[in-house]
Each structure stands twice: as structure tokens, then as C-alpha cells.
C-alpha atoms as a PDB file:
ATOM      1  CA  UNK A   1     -26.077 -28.191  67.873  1.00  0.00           C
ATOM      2  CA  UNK A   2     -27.755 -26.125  70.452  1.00  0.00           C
ATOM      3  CA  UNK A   3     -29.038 -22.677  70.073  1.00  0.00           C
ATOM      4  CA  UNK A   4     -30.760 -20.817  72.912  1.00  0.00           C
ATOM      5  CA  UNK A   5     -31.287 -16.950  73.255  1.00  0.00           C
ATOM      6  CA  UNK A   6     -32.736 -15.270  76.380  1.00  0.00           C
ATOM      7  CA  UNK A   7     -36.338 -13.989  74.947  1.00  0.00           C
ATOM      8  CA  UNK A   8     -37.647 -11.268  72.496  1.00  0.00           C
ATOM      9  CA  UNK A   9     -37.245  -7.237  73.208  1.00  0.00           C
ATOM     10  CA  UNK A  10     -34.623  -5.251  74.903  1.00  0.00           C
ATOM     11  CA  UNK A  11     -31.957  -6.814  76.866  1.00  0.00           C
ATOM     12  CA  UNK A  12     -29.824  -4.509  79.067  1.00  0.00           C
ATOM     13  CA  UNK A  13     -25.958  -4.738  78.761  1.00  0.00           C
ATOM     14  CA  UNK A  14     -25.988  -4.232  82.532  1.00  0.00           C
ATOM     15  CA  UNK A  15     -27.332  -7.830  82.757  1.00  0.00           C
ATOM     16  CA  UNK A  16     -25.214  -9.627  80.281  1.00  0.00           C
ATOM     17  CA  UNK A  17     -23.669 -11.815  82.168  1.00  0.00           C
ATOM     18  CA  UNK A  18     -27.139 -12.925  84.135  1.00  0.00           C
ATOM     19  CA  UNK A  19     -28.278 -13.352  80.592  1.00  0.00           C
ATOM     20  CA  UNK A  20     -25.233 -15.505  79.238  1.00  0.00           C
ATOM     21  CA  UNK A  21     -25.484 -17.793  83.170  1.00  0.00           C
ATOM     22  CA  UNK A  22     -28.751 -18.313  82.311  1.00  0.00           C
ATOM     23  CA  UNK A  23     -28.018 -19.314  78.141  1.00  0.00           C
ATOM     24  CA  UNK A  24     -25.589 -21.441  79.261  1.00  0.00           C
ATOM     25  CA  UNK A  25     -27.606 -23.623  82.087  1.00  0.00           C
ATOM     26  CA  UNK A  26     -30.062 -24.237  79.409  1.00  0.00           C
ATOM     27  CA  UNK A  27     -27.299 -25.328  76.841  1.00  0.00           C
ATOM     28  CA  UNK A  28     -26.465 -27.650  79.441  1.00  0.00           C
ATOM     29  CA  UNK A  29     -29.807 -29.317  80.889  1.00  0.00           C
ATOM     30  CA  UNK A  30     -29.886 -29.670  76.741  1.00  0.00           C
ATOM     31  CA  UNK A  31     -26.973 -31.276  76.527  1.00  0.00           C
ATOM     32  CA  UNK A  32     -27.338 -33.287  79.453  1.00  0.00           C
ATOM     33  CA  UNK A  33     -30.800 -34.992  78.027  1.00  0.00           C
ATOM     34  CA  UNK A  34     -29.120 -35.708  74.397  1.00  0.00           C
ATOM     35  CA  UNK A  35     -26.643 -37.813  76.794  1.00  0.00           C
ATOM     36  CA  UNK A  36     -29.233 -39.531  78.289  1.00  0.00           C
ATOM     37  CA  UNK A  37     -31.135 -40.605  75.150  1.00  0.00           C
ATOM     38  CA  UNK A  38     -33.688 -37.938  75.212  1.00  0.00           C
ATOM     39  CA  UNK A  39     -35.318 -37.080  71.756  1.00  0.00           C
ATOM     40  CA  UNK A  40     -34.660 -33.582  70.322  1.00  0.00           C
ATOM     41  CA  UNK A  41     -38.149 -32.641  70.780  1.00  0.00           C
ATOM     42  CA  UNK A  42     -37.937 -33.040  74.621  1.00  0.00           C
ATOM     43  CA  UNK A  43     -34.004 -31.435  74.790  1.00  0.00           C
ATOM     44  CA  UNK A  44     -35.651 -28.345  73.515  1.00  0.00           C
ATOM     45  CA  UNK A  45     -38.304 -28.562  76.285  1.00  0.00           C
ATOM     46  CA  UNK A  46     -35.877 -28.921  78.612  1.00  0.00           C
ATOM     47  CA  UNK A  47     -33.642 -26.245  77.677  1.00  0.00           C
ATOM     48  CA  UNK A  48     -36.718 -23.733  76.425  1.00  0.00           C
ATOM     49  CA  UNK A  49     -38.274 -24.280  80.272  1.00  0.00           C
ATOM     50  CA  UNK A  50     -35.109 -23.717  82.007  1.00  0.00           C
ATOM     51  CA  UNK A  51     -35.929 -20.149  80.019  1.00  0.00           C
ATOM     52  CA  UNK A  52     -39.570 -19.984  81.012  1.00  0.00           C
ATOM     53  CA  UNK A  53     -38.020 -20.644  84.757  1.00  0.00           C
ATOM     54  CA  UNK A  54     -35.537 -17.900  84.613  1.00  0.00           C
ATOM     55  CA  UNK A  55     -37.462 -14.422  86.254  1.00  0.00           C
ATOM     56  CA  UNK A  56     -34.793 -12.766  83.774  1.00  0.00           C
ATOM     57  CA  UNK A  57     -35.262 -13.861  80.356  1.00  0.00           C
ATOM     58  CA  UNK A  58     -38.465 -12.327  78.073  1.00  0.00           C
ATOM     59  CA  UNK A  59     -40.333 -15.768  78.322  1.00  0.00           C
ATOM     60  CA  UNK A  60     -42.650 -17.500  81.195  1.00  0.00           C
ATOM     61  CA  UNK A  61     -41.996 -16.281  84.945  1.00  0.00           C
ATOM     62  CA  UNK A  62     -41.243 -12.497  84.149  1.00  0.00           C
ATOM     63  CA  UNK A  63     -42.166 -12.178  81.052  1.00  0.00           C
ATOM     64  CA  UNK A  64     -43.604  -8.578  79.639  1.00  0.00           C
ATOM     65  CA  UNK A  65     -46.379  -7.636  80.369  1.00  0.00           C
ATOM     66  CA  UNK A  66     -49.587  -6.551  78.290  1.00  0.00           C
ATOM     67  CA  UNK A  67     -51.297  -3.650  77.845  1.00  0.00           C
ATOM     68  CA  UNK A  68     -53.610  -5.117  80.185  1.00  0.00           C
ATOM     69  CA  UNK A  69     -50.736  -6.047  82.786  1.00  0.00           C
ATOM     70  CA  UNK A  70     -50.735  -9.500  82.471  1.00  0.00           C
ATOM     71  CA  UNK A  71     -48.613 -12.492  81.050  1.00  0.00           C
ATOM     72  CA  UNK A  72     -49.602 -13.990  77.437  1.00  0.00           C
ATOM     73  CA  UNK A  73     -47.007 -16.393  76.890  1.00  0.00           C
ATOM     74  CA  UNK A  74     -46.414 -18.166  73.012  1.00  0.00           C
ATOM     75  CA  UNK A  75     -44.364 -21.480  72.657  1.00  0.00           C
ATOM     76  CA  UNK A  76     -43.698 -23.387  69.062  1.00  0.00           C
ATOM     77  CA  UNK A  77     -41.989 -26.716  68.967  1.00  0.00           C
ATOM     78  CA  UNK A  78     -41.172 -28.717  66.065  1.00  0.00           C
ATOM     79  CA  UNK A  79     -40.017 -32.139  65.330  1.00  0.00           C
ATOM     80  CA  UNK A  80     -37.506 -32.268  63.005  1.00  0.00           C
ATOM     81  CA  UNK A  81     -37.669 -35.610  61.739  1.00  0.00           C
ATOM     82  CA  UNK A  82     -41.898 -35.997  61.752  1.00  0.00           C
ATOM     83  CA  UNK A  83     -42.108 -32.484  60.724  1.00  0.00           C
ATOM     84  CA  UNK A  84     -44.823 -32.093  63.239  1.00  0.00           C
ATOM     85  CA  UNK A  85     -45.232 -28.872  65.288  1.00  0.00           C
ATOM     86  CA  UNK A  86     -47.134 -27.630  67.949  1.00  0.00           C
ATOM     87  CA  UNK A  87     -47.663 -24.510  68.828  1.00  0.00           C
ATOM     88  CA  UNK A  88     -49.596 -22.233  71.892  1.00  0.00           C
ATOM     89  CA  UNK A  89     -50.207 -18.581  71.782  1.00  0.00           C
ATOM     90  CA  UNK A  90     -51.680 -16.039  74.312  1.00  0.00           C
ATOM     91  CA  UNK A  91     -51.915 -18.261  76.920  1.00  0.00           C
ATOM     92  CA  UNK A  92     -51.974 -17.440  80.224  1.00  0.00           C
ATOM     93  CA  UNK A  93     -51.427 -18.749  83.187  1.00  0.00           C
ATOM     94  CA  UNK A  94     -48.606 -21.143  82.479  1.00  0.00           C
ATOM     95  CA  UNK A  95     -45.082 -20.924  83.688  1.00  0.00           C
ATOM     96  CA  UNK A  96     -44.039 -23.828  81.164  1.00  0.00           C
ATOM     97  CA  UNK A  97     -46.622 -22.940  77.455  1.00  0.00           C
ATOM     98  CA  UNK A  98     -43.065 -25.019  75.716  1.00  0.00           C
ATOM     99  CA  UNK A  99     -45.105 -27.986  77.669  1.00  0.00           C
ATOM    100  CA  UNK A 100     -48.042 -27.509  76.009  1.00  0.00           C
ATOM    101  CA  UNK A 101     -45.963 -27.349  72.265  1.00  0.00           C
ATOM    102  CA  UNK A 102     -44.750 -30.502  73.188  1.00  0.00           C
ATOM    103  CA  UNK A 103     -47.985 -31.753  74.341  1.00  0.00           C
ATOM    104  CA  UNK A 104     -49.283 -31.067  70.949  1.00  0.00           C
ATOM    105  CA  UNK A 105     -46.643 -32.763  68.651  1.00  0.00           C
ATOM    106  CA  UNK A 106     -46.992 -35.793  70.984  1.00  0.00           C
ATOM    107  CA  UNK A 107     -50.588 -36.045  70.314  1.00  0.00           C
ATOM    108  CA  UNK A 108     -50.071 -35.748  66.549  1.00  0.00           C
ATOM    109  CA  UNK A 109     -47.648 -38.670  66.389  1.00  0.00           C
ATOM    110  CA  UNK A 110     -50.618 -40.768  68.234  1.00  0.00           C
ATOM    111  CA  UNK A 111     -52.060 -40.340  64.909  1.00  0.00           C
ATOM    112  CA  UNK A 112     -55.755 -39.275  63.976  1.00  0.00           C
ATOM    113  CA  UNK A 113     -58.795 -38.508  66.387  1.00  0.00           C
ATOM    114  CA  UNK A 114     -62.091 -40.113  65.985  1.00  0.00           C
ATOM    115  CA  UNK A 115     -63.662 -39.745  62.963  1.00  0.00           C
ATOM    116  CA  UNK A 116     -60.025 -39.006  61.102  1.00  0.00           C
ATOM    117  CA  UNK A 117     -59.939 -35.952  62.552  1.00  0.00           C
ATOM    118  CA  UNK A 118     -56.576 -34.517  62.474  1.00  0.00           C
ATOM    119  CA  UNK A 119     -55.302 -33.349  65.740  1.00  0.00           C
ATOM    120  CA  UNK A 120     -54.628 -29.005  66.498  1.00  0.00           C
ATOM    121  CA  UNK A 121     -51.375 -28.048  65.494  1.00  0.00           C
ATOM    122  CA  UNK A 122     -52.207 -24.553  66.856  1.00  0.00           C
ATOM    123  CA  UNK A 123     -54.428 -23.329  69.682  1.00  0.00           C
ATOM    124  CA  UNK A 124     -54.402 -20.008  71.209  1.00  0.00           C
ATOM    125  CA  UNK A 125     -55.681 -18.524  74.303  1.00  0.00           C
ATOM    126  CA  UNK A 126     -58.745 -19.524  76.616  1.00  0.00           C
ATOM    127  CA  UNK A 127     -59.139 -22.539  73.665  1.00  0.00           C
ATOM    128  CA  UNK A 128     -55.331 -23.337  74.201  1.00  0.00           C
ATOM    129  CA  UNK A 129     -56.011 -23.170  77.730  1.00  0.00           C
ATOM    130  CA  UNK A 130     -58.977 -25.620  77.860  1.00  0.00           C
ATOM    131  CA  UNK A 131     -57.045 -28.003  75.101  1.00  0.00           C
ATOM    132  CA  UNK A 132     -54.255 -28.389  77.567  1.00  0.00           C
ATOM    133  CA  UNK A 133     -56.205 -28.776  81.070  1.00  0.00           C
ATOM    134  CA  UNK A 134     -58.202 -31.814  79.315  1.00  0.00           C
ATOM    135  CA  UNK A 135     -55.117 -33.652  77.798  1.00  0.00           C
ATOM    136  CA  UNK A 136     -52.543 -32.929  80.597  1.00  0.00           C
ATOM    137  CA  UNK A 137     -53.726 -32.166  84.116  1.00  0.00           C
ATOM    138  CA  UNK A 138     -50.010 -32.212  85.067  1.00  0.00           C
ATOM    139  CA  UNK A 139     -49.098 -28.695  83.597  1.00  0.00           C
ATOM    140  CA  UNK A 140     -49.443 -26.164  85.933  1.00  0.00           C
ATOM    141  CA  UNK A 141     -52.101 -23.578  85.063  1.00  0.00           C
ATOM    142  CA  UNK A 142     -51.828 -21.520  87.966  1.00  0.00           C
ATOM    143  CA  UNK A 143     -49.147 -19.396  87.883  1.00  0.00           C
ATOM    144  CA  UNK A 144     -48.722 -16.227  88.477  1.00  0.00           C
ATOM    145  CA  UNK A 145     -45.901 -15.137  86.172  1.00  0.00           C
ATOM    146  CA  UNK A 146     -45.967 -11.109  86.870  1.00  0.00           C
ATOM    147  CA  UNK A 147     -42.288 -10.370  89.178  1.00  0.00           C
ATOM    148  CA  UNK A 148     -41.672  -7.536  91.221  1.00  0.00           C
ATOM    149  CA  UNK A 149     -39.547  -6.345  87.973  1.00  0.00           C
ATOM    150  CA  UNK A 150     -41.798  -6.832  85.246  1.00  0.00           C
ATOM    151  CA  UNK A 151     -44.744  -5.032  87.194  1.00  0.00           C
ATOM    152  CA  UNK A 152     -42.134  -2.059  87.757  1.00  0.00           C
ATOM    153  CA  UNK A 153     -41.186  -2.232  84.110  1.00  0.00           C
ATOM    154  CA  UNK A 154     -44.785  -2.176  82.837  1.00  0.00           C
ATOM    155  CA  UNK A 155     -45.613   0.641  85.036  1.00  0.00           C
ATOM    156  CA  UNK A 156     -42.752   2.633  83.231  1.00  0.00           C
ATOM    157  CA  UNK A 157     -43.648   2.480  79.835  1.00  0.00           C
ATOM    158  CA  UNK A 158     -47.396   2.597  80.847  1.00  0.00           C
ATOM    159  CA  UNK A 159     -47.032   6.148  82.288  1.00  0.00           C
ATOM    160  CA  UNK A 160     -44.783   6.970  79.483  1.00  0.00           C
ATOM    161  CA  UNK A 161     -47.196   5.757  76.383  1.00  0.00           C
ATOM    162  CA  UNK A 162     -49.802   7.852  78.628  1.00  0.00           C
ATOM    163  CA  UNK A 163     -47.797  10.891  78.701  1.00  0.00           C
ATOM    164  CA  UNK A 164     -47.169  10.617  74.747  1.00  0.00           C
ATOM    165  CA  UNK A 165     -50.788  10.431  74.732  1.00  0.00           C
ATOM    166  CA  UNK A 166     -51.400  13.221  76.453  1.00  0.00           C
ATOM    167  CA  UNK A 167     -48.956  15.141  74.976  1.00  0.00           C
ATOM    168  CA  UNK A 168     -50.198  14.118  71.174  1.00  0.00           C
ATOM    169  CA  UNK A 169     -53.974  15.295  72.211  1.00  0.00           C
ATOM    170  CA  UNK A 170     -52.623  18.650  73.874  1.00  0.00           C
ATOM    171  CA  UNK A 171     -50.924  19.377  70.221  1.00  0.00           C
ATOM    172  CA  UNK A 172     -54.075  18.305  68.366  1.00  0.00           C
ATOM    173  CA  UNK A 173     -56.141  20.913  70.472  1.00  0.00           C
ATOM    174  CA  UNK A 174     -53.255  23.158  69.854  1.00  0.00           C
ATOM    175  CA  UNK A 175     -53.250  22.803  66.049  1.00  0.00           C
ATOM    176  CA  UNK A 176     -57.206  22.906  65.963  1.00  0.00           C
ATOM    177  CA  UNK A 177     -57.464  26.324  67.428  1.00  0.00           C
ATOM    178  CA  UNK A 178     -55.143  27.754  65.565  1.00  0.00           C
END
């Protein structure tokens, strides 16, 4: 069985069926590996990047933006039958941070590092970052993930959380002086 969704958050009714095209292709590319003897670890990767592609879903090229106005992206991945996960958070950067899961379960499988060190399960931002530069040079770090669409989005809500702000402070002042 495959189960994909189009990203965390809000998804407008007005784009269903973009949403549902873009499900679908990722079912698919999924599918398509499983017929070709690909391991469910690397299906998911497949179908979660065809997500991360996608300027429309809530993960990787368009994702939301911070309060900050950039792109943190997370990615888990989990092996099933090893029971090994990896996982990446606030990373940035990265149109493809399901890569980087992957990377990590792979690594785990290649058993312990020097010393019997166990290999990360977890890494998060500028650690993640340098983890995944050193053990694959092939994932693209560059990226700029911001689209014309998130940017406009972020601008919204930033103005509006500013005018609550605003608003909230005028009523304190109010309520002070009475």
C-alpha cells in the first residue's frame, strides 16, 4: 500500500485537483519502483521527492516559510523491516531533506563507526547540514526553495501577525490608562 498526502497546513479547495495530480504522480513513480525491485525505503524516496519537487505541496520547493522568511525543511524515513530510521530537521537549503533520511538509514545498515560508535539517527540543522555534505556530495545543497507564491503568502500573514501586534499593544496602552 501507498499513502501520500500533499504537506502539513492549509490546503485550498481551489487547488484540489493540482493537489490530487500531484498525489497521484507520486503514487505512481512509487509504484513504478516496487515494479522494478526497488526496496520500500527508496519507493518512499521516490514518491516523498516527487513532493519536495512539486512548488505546490507544503514540503521542499515552496514550502512555508519562517518567521525569518526562509525554508527549514524536516524529512523522517523508516525501514520497516530493520526498524532503522533516519531523520533531518531544520535544514535548509535542500530541495530533496527525504535524501538525506535515506542517507541516514543507509549508513546505519553499514553497521557501527569506529570505535562502536553507533551512527546519528537524527541530525538537525547547520549539524544536519554538515553530516550530509561530508557523506553525500551528490545532494544538492543549494537550493533556493522560496517561490514567487510562498514569498507572497509569507508576506500576508507577516503583515497580518504585525497588525495583531499592533493592535494587542494599542489595547494594552488603552487598558493601562484607564
Amino acid at each position: 500500500m501507498i499513502a501520500i498526502h500533499a504537506g502539513a497546513g492549509y490546503h485550498s479547495e481551489s487547488k484540489s485537483d493540482v493537489y490530487k495530480r500531484i498525489c497521484k504522480q507520486a503514487c505512481l513513480l512509487a509504484i513504478e519502483a516496487i515494479k522494478c525491485g526497488k526496496n520500500a525505503v527508496d519507493c518512499v524516496t521516490i514518491a516523498v521527492k516527487c513532493l519536495e519537487n512539486s512548488p505546490n505541496t507544503n514540503a521542499g520547493i515552496g514550502s512555508n516559510l519562517t518567521m525569518d522568511g526562509t525554508v527549514e525543511c524536516d524529512a523522517s524515513v523508516m525501514d520497516g523491516l530493520s526498524l532503522q530510521f533516519g531523520a533531518v530537521g531544520c535544514v535548509q537549503g535542500f530541495q530533496n531533506p527525504v535524501e538525506a533520511a535515506r542517507l541516514l538509514v543507509e549508513k546505519q545498515k553499514q553497521g557501527n563507526l569506529s570505535l562502536g560508535r553507533i551512527p546519528p539517527s537524527i541530525l538537525v540543522g547547520n549539524r544536519a547540514e554538515k553530516w550530509i555534505s561530508e557523506n553525500d556530495p551528490h545532494i544538492n545543497t543549494s537550493c533556493n526553495l522560496i517561490t514567487d507564491e510562498s514569498k507572497r503568502m509569507f508576506l500576508k500573514y507577516k503583515r497580518r501577525l504585525e497588525l495583531h501586534e499592533e493592535r494587542s499593544e494599542q489595547q494594552k496602552e488603552k487598558d493601562s490608562s484607564e
